[in-house]
Protein backbone atom coordinates (compact mmCIF):
# COMPACT_ATOMS: atom_id res chain seq x y z
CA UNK A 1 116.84 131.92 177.18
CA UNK A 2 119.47 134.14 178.28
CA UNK A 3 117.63 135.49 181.21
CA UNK A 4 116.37 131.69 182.77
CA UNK A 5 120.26 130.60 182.41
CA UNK A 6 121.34 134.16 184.36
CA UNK A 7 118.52 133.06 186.94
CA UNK A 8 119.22 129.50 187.40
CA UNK A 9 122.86 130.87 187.51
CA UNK A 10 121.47 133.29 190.79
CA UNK A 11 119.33 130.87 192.40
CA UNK A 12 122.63 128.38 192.15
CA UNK A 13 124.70 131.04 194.03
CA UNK A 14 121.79 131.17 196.36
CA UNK A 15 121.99 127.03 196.94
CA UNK A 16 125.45 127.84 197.30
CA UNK A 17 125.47 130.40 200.41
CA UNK A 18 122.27 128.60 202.01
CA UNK A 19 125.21 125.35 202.12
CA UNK A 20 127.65 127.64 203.49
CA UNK A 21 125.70 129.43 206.08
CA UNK A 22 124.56 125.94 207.48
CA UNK A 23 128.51 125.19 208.25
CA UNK A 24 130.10 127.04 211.38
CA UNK A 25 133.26 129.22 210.69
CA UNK A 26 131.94 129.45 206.80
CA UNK A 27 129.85 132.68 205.95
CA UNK A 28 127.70 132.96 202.60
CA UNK A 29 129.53 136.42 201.97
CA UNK A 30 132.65 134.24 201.24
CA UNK A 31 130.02 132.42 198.45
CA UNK A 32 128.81 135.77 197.01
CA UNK A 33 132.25 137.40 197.05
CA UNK A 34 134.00 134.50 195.03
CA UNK A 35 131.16 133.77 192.92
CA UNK A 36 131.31 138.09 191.46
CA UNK A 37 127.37 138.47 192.65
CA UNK A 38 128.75 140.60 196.52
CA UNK A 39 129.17 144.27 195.47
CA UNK A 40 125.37 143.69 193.63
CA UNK A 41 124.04 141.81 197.08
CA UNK A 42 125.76 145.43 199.10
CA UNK A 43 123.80 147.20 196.93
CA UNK A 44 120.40 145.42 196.72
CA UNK A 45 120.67 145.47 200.64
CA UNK A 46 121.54 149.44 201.19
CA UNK A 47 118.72 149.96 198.87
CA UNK A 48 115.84 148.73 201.12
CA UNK A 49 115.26 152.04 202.62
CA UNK A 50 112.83 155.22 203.07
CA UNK A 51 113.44 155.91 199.83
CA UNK A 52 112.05 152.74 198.52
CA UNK A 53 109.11 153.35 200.32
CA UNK A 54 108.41 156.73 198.83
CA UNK A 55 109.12 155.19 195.06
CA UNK A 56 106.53 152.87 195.93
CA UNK A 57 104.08 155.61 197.34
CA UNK A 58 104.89 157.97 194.67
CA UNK A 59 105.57 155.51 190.94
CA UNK A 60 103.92 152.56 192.12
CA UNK A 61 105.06 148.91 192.93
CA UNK A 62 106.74 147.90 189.32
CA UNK A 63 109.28 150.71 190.09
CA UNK A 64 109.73 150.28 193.46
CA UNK A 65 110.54 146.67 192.28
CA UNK A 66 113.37 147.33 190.26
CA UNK A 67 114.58 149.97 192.96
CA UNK A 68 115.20 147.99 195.36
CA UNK A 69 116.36 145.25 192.68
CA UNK A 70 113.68 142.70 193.58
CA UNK A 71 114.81 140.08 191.07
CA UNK A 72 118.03 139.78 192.29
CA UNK A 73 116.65 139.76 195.79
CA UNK A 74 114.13 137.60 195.68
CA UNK A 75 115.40 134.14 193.04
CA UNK A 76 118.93 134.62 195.72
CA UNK A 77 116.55 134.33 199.01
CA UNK A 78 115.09 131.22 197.33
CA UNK A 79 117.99 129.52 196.43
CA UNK A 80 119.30 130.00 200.36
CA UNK A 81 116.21 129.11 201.96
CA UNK A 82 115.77 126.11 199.72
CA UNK A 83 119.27 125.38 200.30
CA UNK A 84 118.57 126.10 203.95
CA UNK A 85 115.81 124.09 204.19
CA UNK A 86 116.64 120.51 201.65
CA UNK A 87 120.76 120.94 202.58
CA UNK A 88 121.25 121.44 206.38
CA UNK A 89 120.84 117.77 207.24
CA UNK A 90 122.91 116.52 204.44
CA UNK A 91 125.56 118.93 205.21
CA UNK A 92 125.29 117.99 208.80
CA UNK A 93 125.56 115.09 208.17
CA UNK A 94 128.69 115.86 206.59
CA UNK A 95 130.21 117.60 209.62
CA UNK A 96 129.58 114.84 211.41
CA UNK A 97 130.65 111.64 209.97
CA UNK A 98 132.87 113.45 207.15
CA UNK A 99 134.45 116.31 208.55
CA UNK A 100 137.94 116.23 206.98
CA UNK A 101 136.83 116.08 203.55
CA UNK A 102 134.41 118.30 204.34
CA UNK A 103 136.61 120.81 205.66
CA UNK A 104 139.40 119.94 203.07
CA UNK A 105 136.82 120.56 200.45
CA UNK A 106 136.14 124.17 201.63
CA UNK A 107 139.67 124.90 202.15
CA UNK A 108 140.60 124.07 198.68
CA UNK A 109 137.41 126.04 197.45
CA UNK A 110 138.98 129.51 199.35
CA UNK A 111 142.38 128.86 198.04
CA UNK A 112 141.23 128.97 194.82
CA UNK A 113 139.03 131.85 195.20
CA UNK A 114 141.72 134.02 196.57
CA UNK A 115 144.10 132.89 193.55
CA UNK A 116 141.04 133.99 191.29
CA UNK A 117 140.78 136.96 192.81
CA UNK A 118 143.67 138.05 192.92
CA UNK A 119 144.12 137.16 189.20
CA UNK A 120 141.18 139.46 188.56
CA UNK A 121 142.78 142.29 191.29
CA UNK A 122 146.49 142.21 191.21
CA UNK A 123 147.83 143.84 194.72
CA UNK A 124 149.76 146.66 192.35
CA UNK A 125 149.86 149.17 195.03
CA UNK A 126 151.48 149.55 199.06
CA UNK A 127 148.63 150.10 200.14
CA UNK A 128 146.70 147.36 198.72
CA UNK A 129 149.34 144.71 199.78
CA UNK A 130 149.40 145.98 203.40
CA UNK A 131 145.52 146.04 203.41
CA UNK A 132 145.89 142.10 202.41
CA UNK A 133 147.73 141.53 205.24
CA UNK A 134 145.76 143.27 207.80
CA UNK A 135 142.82 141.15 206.47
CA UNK A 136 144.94 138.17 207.05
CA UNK A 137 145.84 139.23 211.00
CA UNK A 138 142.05 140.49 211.40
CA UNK A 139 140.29 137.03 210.10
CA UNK A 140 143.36 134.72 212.14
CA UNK A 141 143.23 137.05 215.07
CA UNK A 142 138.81 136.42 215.40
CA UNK A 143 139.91 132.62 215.13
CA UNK A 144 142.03 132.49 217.88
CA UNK A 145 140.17 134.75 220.23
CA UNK A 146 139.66 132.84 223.46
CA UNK A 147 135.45 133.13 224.11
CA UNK A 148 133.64 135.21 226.10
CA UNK A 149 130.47 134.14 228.29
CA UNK A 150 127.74 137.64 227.82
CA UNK A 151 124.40 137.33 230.16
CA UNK A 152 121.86 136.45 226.96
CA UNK A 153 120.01 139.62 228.01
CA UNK A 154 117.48 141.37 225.22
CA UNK A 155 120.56 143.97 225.04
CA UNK A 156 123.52 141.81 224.80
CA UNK A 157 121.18 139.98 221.77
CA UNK A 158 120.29 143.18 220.00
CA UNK A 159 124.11 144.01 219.83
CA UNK A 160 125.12 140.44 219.14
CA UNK A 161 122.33 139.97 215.96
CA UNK A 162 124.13 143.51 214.92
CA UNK A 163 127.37 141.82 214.93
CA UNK A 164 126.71 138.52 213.64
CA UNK A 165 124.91 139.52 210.77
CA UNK A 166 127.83 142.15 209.94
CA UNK A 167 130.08 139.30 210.01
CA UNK A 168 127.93 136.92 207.67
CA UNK A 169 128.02 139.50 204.93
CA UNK A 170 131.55 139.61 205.14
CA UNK A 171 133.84 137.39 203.04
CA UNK A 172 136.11 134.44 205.75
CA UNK A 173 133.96 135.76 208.84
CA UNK A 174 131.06 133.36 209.86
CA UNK A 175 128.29 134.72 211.95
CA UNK A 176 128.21 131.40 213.82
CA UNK A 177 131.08 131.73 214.87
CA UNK A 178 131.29 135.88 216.35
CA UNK A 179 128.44 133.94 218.56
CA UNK A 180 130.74 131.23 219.85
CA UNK A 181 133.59 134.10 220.63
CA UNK A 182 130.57 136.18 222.40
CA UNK A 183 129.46 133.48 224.48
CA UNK A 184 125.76 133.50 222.80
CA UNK A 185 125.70 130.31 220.65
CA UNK A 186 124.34 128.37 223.47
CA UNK A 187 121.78 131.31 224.33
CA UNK A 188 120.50 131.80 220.49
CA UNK A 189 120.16 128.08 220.03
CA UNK A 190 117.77 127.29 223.46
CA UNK A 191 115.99 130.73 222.53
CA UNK A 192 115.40 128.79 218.37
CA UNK A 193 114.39 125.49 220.54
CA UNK A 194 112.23 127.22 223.48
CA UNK A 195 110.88 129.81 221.10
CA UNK A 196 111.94 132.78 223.43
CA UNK A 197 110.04 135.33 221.28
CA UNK A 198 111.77 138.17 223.70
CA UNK A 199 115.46 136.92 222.74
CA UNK A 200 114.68 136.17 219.36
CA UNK A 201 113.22 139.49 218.67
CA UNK A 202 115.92 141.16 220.21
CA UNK A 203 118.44 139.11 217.72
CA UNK A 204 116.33 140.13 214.28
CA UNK A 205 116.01 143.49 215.36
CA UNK A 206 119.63 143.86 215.97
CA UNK A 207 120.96 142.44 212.77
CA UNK A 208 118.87 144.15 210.89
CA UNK A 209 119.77 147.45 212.42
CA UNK A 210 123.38 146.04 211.72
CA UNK A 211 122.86 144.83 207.94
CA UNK A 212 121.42 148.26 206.77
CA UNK A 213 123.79 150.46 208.62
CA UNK A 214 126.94 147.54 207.77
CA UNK A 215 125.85 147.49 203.74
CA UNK A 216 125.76 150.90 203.56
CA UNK A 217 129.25 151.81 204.71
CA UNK A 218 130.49 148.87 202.31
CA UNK A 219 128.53 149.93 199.48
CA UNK A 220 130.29 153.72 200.22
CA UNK A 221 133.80 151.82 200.57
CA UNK A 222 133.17 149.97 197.64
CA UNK A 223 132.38 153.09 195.19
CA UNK A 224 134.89 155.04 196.23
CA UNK A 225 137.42 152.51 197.30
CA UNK A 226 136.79 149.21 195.71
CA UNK A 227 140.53 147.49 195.17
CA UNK A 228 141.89 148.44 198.80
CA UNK A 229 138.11 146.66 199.99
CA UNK A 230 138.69 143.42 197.56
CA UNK A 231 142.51 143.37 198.85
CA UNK A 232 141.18 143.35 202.57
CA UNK A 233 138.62 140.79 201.70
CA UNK A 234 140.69 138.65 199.83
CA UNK A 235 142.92 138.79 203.22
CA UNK A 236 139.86 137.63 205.51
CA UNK A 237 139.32 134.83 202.93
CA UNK A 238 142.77 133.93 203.55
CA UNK A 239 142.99 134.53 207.47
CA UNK A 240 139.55 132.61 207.59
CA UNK A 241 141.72 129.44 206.48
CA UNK A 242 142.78 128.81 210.65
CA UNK A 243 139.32 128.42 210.95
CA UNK A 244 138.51 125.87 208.37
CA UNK A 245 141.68 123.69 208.62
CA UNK A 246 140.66 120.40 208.92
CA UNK A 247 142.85 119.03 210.89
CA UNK A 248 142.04 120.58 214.96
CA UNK A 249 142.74 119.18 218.50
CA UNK A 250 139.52 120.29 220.56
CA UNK A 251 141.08 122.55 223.66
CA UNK A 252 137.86 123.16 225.02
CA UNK A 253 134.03 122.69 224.75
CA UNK A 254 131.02 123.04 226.56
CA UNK A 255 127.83 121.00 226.31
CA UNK A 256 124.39 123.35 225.93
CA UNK A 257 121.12 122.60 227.59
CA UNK A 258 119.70 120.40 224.50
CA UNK A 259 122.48 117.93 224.84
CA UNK A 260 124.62 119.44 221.96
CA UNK A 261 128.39 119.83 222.60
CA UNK A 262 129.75 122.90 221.57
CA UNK A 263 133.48 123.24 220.74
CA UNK A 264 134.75 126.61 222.36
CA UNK A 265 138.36 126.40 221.28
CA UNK A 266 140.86 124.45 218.95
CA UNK A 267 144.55 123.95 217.82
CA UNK A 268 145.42 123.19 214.04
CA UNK A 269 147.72 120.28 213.64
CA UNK A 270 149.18 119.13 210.31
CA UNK A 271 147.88 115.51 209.37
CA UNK A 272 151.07 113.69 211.09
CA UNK A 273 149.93 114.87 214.17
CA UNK A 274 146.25 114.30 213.95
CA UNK A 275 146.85 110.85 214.88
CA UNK A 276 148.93 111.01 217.77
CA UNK A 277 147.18 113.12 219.50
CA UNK A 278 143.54 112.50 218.43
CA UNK A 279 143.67 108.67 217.40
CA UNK A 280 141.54 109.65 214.36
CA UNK A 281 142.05 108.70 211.10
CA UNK A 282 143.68 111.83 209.48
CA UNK A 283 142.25 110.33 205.77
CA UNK A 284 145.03 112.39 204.00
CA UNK A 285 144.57 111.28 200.14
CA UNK A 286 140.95 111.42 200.94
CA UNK A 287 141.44 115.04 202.21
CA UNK A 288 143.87 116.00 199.41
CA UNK A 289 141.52 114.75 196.70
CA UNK A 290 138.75 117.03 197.69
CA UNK A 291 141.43 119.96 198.45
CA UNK A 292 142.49 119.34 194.57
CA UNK A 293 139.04 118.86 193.18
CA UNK A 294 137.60 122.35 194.99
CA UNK A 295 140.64 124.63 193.68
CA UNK A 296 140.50 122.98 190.08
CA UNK A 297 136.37 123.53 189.96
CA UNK A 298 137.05 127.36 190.72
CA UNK A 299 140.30 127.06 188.43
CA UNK A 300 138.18 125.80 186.11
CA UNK A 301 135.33 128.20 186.41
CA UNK A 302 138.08 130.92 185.69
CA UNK A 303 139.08 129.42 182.53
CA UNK A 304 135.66 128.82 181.89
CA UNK A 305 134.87 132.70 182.64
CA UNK A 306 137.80 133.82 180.04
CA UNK A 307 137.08 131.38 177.00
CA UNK A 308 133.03 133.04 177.59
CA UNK A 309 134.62 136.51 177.22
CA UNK A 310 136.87 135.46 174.99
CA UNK A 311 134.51 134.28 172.65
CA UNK A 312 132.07 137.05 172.68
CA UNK A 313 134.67 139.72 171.86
């Protein structure tokens, strides 16, 4: 029984990031990191290698299995592509005709997660504050980059799929969005809608060149260095809050080839503004309902976690 609840529990975490991937500026690494499954998902990544291959060659496919930890692997990959697949329309729709709460929701949700964490990691040393803080200036300084425009050449889409599947792993950095700042959203969507095999190709082959050399430098960080890492992630999770505010005045925008307009650049305004200078409805209790309700679930999931451990001591 224990082992279908731990797997339900997986393949919920796996709903979970498929949501998040679907919404630009929010990365399923921020859904693995707060929900304790990321170091395991580093792992599980750096271990599809070589070596794997010469387990299976050598001891056979059961032991390759649990090298490369094909459980884990496998019930997450089906929770995001189901999540991928039976979510992305609701959650667009969400983006489009709810986008405050939306965006409230998923502000509230990192708040909390950075108060849990930081519960769990206390910033005890210098170095572990002032890694918080460059985490905060690196995740606020990618959201205010103004965007590039790159030629969507094979080359300029290898490197891109490296860096935008780097980003996705990591906690408060969407891979969406590294696109937008490169100039290449518009480029990677036509290439999805034309079916530019060349482009497309280029992309895969680039992040996964990216993922396995990317999870094996933060699998090394993590073993050796694991509370500076959480300090500096917890600091993206909190400098990836410019991104999510909800309330934005669009600065600039472009429209792409299938008709879709695509917002390049924004300012954050606090509700009294929104009005003024957007005429839309800046639904604050609305908004500070689902702010409340997201910190309190992971608040509550916290408790939830101690009175668990509690009990089983």
């Amino acid at each position: 029984m224990k082992k279908f609840t731990d797997n339900l529990l997986l393949y919920i975490k796996g709903l979970a990031m498929g949501a998040a991937d679907v919404v630009p500026g929010v990365s399923g690494g921020t859904i693995a990191f707060v929900t304790g499954i990321y170091i395991e998902l580093i792992n599980t990544i750096k271990s599809v290698n070589l070596r794997a291959l010469q387990t299976l060659k050598s001891e056979g496919i059961g032991a390759a299995w649990r090298f490369i930890n094909g459980r884990f692997i496998v019930i997450l990959l089906a929770g995001i592509f189901t999540s991928l697949f039976s979510l992305a329309q609701f959650m667009q729709y969400l983006l489009v005709e709810h986008p405050l709460p939306l965006w409230s929701f998923f502000t509230g949700l990192i708040v909390g997660s950075v108060i849990y964490l930081l519960r769990q990691n206390p910033l005890r040393s210098t170095h572990e504050n002032l890694l918080f803080f460059v985490g905060i200036g690196i995740a606020y300084g990618i959201s205010i980059s103004p965007p590039v425009v790159l030629e969507g050449t094979a080359v300029t889409m290898f490197l891109a799929g490296s860096i935008a599947l780097c980003a996705m792993i990591l906690p408060g950095i969407s891979g969406s969005f590294i696109l937008v700042l490169l100039g290449l959203y518009p480029v990677f969507i036509g290439a999805i809608a034309n079916l530019q095999i060349d482009i497309l190709t280029a992309f895969a082959l680039g992040g996964i060149v990216g993922l396995m050399l990317f999870s094996r430098l933060l699998s090394w960080l993590l073993a050796r260095f694991e509370t500076l890492v959480i300090a500096t992630m917890c600091g993206f999770l909190m400098g990836s809050l410019s991104i999510i505010w909800p309330w934005k005045l669009v600065t600039s925008s472009m429209t792409t080839d299938s008709g879709k307009v695509l917002v390049l650049s924004t300012d954050n305004l606090m509700p009294s503004e929104f009005l003024g200078l957007t005429g839309g409805d800046p639904q604050t209790f609305l908004c500070t309902v689902m702010f409340v309700f997201a910190l309190s679930a992971v608040m509550g999931l916290d408790y939830f976690a101690k009175s668990k451990l509690e009990s089983t001591q």
